[in-house]
Protein backbone atom coordinates (compact mmCIF):
# COMPACT_ATOMS: atom_id res chain seq x y z
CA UNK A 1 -13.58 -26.15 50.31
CA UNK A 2 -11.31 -23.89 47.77
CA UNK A 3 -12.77 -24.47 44.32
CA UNK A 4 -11.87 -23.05 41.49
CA UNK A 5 -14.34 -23.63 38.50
CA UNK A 6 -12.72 -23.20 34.90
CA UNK A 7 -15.08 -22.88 32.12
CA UNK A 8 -18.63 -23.77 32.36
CA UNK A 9 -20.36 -22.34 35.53
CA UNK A 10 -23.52 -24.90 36.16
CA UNK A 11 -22.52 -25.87 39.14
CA UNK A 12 -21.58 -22.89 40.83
CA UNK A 13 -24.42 -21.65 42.59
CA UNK A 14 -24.96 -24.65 44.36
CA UNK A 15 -21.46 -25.23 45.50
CA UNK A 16 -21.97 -21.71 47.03
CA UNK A 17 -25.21 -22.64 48.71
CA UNK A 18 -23.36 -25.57 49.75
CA UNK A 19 -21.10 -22.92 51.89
CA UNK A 20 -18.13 -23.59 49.37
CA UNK A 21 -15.35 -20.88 48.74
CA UNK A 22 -15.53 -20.51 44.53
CA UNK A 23 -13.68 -18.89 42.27
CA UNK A 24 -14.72 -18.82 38.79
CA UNK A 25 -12.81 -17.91 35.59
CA UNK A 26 -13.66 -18.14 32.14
CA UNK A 27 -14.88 -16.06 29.20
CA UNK A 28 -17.51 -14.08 28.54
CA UNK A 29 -19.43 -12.31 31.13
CA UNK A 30 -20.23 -13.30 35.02
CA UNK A 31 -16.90 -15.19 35.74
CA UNK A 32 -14.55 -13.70 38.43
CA UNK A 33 -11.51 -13.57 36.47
CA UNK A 34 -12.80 -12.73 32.76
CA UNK A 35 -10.64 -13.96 30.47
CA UNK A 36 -9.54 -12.35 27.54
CA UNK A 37 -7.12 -14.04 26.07
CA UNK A 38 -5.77 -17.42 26.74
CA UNK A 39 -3.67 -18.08 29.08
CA UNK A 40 -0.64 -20.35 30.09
CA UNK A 41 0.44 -21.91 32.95
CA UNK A 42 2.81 -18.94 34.69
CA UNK A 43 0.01 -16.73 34.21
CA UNK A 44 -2.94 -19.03 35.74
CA UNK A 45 -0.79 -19.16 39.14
CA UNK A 46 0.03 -15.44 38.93
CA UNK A 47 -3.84 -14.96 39.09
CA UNK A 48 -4.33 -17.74 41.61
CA UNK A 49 -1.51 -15.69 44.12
CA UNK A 50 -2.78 -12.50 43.54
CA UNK A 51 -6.25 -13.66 44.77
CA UNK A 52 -4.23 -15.64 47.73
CA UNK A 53 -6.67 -18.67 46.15
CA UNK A 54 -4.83 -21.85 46.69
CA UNK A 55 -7.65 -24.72 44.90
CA UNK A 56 -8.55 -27.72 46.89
CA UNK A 57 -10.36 -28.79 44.18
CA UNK A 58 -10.27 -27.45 40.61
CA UNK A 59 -13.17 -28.53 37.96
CA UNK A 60 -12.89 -27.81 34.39
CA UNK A 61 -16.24 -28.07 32.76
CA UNK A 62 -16.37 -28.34 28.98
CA UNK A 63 -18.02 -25.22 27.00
CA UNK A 64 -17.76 -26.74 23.26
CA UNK A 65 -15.21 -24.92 22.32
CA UNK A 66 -11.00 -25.44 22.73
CA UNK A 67 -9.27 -25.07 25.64
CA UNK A 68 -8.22 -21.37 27.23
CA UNK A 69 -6.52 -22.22 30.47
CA UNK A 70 -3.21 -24.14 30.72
CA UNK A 71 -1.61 -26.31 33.34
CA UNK A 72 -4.59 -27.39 35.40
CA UNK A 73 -2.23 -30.58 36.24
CA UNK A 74 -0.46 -28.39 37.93
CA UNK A 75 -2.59 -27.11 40.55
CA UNK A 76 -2.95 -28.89 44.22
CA UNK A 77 -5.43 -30.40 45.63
CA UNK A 78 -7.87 -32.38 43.64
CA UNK A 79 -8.14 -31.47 39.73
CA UNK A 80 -11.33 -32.77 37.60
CA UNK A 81 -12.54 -32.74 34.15
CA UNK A 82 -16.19 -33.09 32.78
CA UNK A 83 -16.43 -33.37 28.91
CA UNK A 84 -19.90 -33.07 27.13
CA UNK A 85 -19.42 -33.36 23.75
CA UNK A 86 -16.65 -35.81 23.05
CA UNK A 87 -17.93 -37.00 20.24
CA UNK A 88 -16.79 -33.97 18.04
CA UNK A 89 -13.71 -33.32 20.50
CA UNK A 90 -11.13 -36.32 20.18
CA UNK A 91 -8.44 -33.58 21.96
CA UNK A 92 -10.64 -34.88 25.22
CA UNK A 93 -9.35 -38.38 25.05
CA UNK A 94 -5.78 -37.39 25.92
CA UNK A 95 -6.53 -34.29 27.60
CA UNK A 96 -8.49 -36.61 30.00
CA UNK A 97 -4.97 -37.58 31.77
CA UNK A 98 -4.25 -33.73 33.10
CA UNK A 99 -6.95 -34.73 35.84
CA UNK A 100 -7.38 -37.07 38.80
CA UNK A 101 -11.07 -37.95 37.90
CA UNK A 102 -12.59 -37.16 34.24
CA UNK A 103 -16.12 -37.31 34.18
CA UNK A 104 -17.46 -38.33 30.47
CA UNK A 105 -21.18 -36.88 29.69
CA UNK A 106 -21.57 -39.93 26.84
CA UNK A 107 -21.56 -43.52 28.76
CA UNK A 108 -20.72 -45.34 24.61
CA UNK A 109 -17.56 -43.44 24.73
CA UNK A 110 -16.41 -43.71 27.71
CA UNK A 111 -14.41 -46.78 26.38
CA UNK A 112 -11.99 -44.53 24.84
CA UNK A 113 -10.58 -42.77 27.60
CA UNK A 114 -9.48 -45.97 29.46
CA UNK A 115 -6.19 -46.84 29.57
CA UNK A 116 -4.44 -49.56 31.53
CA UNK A 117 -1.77 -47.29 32.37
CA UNK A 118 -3.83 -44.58 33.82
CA UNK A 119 -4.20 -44.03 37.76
CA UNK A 120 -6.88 -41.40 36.80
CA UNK A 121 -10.35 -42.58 37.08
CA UNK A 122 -13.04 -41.91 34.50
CA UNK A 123 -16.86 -41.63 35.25
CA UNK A 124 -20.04 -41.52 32.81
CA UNK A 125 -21.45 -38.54 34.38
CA UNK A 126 -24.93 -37.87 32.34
CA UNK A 127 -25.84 -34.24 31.25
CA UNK A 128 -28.47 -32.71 33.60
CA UNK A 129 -31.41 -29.76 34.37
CA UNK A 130 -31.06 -26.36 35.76
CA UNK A 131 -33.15 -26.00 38.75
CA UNK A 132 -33.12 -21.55 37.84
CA UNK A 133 -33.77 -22.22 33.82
CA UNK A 134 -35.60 -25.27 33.65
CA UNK A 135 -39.13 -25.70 35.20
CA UNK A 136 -42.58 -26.38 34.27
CA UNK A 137 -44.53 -22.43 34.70
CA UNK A 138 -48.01 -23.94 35.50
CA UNK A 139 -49.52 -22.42 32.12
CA UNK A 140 -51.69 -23.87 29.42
CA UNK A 141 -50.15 -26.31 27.84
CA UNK A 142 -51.56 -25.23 24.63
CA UNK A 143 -48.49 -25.93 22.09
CA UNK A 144 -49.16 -29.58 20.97
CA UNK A 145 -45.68 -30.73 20.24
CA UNK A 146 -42.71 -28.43 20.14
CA UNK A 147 -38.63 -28.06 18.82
CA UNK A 148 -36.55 -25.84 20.18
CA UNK A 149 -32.92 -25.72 18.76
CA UNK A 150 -30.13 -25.16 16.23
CA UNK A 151 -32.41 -26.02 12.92
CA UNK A 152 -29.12 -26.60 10.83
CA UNK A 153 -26.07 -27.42 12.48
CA UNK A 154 -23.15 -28.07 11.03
CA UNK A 155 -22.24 -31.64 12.52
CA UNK A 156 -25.94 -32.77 12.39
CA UNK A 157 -26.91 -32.21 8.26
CA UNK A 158 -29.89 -35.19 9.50
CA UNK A 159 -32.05 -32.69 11.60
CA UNK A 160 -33.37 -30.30 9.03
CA UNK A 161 -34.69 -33.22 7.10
CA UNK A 162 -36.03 -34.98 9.73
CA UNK A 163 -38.36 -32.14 11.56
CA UNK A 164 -39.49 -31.59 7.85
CA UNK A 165 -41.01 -35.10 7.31
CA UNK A 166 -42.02 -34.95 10.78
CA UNK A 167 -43.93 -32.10 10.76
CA UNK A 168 -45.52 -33.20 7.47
CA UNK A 169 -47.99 -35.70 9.26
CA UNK A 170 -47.49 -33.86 13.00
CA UNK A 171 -47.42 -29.73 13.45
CA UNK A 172 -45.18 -28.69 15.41
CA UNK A 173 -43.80 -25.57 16.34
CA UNK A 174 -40.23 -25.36 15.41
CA UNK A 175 -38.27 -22.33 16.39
CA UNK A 176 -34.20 -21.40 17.64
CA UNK A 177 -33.59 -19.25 20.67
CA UNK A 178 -35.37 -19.32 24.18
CA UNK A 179 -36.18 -22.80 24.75
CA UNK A 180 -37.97 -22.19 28.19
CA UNK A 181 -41.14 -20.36 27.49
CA UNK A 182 -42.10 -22.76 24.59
CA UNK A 183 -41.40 -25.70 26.32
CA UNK A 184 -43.28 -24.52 29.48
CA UNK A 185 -46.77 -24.82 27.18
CA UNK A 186 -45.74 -27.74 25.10
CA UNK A 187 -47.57 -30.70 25.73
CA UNK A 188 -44.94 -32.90 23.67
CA UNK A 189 -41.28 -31.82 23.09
CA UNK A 190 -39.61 -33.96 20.24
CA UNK A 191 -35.87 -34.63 20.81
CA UNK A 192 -33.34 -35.16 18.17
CA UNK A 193 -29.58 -35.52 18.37
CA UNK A 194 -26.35 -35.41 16.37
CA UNK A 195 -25.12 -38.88 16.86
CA UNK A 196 -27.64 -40.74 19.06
CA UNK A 197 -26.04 -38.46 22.26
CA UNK A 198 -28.56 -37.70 25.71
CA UNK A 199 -27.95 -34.05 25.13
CA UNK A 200 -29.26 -31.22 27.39
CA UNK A 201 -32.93 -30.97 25.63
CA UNK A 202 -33.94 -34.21 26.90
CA UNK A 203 -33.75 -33.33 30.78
CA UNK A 204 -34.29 -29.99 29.75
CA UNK A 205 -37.52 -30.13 28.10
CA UNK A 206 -38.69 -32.88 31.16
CA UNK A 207 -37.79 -30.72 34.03
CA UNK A 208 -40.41 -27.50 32.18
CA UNK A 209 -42.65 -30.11 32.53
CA UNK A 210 -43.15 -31.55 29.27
CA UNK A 211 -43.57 -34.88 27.82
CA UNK A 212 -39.92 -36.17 25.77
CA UNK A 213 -40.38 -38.22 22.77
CA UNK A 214 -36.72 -38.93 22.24
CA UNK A 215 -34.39 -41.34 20.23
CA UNK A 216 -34.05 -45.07 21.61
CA UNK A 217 -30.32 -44.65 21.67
CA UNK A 218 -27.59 -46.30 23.97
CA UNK A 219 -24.96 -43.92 25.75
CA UNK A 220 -27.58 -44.80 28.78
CA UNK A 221 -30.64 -43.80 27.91
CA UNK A 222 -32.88 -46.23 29.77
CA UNK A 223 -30.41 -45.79 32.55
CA UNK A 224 -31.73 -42.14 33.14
CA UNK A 225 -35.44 -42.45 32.30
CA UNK A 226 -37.93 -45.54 31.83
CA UNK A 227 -39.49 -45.42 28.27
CA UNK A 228 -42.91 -45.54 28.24
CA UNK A 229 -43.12 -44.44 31.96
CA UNK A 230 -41.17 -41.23 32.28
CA UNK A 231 -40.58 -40.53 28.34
CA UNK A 232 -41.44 -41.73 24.98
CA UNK A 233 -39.33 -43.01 22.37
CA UNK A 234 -38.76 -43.38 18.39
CA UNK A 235 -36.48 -45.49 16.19
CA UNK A 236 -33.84 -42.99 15.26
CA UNK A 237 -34.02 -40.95 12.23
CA UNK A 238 -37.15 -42.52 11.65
CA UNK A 239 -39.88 -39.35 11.08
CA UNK A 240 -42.62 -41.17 10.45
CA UNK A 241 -42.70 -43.52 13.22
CA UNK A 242 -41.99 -40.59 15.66
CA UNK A 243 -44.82 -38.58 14.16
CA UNK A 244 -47.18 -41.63 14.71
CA UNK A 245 -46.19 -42.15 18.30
CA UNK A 246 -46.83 -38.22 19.07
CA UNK A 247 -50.48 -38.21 17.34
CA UNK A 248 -51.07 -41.36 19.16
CA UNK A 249 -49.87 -39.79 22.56
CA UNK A 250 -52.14 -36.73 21.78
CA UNK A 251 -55.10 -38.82 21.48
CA UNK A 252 -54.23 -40.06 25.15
CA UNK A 253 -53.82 -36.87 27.10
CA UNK A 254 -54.52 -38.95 30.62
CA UNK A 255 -51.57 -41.17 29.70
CA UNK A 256 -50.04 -38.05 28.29
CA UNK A 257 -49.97 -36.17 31.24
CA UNK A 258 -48.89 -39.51 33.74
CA UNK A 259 -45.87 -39.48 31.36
CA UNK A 260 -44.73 -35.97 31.46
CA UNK A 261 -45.38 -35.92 35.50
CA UNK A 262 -43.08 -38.98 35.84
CA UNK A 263 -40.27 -37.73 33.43
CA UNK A 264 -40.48 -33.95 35.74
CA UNK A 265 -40.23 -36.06 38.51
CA UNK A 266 -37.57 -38.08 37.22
CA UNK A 267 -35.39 -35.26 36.31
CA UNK A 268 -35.74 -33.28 39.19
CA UNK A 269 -34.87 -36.07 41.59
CA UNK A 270 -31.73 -37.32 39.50
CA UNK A 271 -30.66 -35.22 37.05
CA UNK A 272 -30.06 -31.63 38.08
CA UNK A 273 -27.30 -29.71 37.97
CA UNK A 274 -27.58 -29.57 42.16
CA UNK A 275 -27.84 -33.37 42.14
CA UNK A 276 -24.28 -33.24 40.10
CA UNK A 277 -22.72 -30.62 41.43
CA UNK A 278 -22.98 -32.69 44.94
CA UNK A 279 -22.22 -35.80 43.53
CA UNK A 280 -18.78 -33.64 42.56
CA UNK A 281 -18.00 -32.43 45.74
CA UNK A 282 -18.71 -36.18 46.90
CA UNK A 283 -15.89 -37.61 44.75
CA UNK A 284 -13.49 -34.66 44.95
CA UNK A 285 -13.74 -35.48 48.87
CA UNK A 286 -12.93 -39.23 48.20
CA UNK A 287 -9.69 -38.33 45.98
CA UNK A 288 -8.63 -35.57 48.36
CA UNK A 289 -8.33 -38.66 51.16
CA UNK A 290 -6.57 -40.85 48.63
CA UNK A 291 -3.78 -39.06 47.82
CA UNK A 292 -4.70 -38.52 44.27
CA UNK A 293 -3.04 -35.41 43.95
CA UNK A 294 0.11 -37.13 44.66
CA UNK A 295 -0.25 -40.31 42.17
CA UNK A 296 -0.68 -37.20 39.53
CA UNK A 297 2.36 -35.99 40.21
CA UNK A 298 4.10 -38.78 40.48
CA UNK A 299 2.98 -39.56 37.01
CA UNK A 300 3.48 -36.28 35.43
CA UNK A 301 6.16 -37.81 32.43
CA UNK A 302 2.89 -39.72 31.48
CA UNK A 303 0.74 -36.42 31.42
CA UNK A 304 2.64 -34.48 29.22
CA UNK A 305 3.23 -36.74 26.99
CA UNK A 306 -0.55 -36.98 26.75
CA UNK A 307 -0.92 -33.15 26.84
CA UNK A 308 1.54 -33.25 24.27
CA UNK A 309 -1.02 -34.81 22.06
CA UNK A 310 -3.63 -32.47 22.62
CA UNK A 311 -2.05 -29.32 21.96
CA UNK A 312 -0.48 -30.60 19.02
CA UNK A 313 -4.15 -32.04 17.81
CA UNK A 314 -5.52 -28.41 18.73
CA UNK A 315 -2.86 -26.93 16.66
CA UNK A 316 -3.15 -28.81 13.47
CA UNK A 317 -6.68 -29.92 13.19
CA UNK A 318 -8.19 -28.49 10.73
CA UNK A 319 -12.00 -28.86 11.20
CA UNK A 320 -11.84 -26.75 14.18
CA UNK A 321 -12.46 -23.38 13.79
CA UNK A 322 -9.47 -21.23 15.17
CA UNK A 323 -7.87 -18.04 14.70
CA UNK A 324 -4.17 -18.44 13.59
CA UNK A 325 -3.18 -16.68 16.88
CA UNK A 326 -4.67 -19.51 18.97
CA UNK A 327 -2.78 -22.33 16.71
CA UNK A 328 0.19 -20.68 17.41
CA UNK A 329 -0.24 -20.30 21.37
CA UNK A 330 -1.43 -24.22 21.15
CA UNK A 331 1.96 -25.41 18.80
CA UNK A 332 3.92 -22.91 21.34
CA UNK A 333 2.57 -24.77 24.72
CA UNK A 334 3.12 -28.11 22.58
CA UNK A 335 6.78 -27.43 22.01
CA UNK A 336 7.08 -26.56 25.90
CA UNK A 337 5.10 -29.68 26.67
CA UNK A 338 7.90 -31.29 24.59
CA UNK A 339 11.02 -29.55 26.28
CA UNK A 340 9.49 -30.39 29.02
CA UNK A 341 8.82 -34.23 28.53
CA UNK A 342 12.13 -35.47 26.23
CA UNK A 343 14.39 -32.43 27.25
């Protein structure tokens, strides 16, 4: 199969394994077509033909940050989304109609992207583990408990406070950067989110081989582990409690250790970025026999309209940080989106 992967890369290598034809574009380094500005939809299919690349199936995965390629719902073949952090990106919710299947990372929101009107189907499709990053070294686990992250980020003011009272009753090494190494020799990795999301730490810090003592939050938690088997939990926000349950894990190391085995397990069985990546292929094959292509097309008065929304959102909104260049390309693509839609 043709694929051409916009944006995030993850799932790449194994489609290639998988004997796949890929084409990858995106900025920043290690994509086949580096991108370096953004581009529109005239200028996506005059890179397409000069590569003779005609997509079967085209996969835009989410990076965090606004969009760079235009007129995806153009393409042939098969198109699908996957968006990670909706909960800080509204612009997904009506982006979500420029594909044939959107795949939504967070299962509490993906309420908001259904639509009776829509023919497009959308999927909770859980974050995941990379099988080359992400695996447990063999060493000495001789860090007790461990964070590895952004220690002050802007959309999460909780965190900073939190590892502070947490660490006042528990040390812990705390640190930004290279998450790998540390969590390879932690023993205990403590998991916090922005707003009670599965992010990538918690199948990250399980597939190096460590024990998770994460937040008992919805979005699907005990969907994708078993608390108390394959990872340990806290009441959210709550440092004390989750400072308690690591000391009290510590002084268990046999239990300890059945834990962290189980969660490694766990996450290397079901939630790697192979085990997606297939799953992917799986469902693009299923919408390639449907016809889904087609009922896009069909329905492309509905899409603009919807992408019409989006650009005009990622135009105006304020709280995302953009250079005035990129408003303008985004209110310029909006006004075609317009032309396009009410003439």
């Amino acid at each position: 199969m043709r694929i051409l992967s916009v944006g995030g890369t993850d799932f790449v290598p194994a489609w290639k394994n998988m004997g796949h034809h890929v084409l990858t574009m995106g900025k920043g380094a290690g994509h086949d077509v580096t991108l370096e500005h953004l581009i529109g939809p005239r200028e996506l299919w005059e890179i397409l033909s000069a590569r003779d690349f005609r997509p079967e199936l085209t996969v835009w995965v989410d990076r965090c940050r606004p969009l760079e390629v235009f007129g995806l719902e153009r393409l042939p073949g098969v198109v699908v989304g996957y968006s990670i952090d909706q909960y800080c990106n509204p612009w997904h919710v009506p982006y979500s109609w420029a594909f044939d299947l959107f795949l939504v990372a967070q299962k509490d929101y993906l309420k908001l992207f259904r639509d009776p009107r829509a023919w497009r189907e959308c999927r909770w499709f859980p974050l995941y583990c990379r099988l080359d990053m992400d695996r447990d070294p063999g060493m000495e686990r001789d860090i007790p408990v461990s964070f590895v992250g952004t220690l002050n980020p802007p959309l999460n003011p909780d965190r900073g406070p939190f590892l502070r009272r947490f660490r006042q009753t528990c040390p812990t090494i705390v640190q930004q950067g290279a998450y790998a190494p540390i969590f390879g020799r932690s023993r205990i990795v403590i998991n916090q989110s922005v707003v009670g999301e599965l992010n990538f730490r918690l199948f990250q810090a399980a597939a190096c081989g460590a024990a998770v003592l994460t937040e008992d939050v919805e979005n699907g938690l005990r969907e994708v582990f078993v608390p108390g088997e394959e990872i340990l939990i806290y009441p959210r926000n709550d440092a004390s409690a989750a400072a308690r349950i690591a000391r009290e894990a510590l002084d268990d190391p046999e239990r300890l250790e059945e834990i962290s085995r189980r969660g490694k397990r766990r996450v290397l069985r079901d939630h790697s970025a192979t085990v997606r990546a297939r799953e992917i292929i799986r469902l693009a094959e299923e919408l390639l026999v449907s016809g889904a292509g087609n009922r896009r097309k069909n329905g492309m008065r509905l899409v603009r309209e919807h992408l019409l929304k989006t650009y005009a959102s990622l135009a105006t909104d304020k709280e995302i940080p953009l250079p005035l260049e990129h408003r303008h390309f985004y209110a310029e693509v909006a006004r075609d989106a317009c032309l396009e839609t009410f003439g």
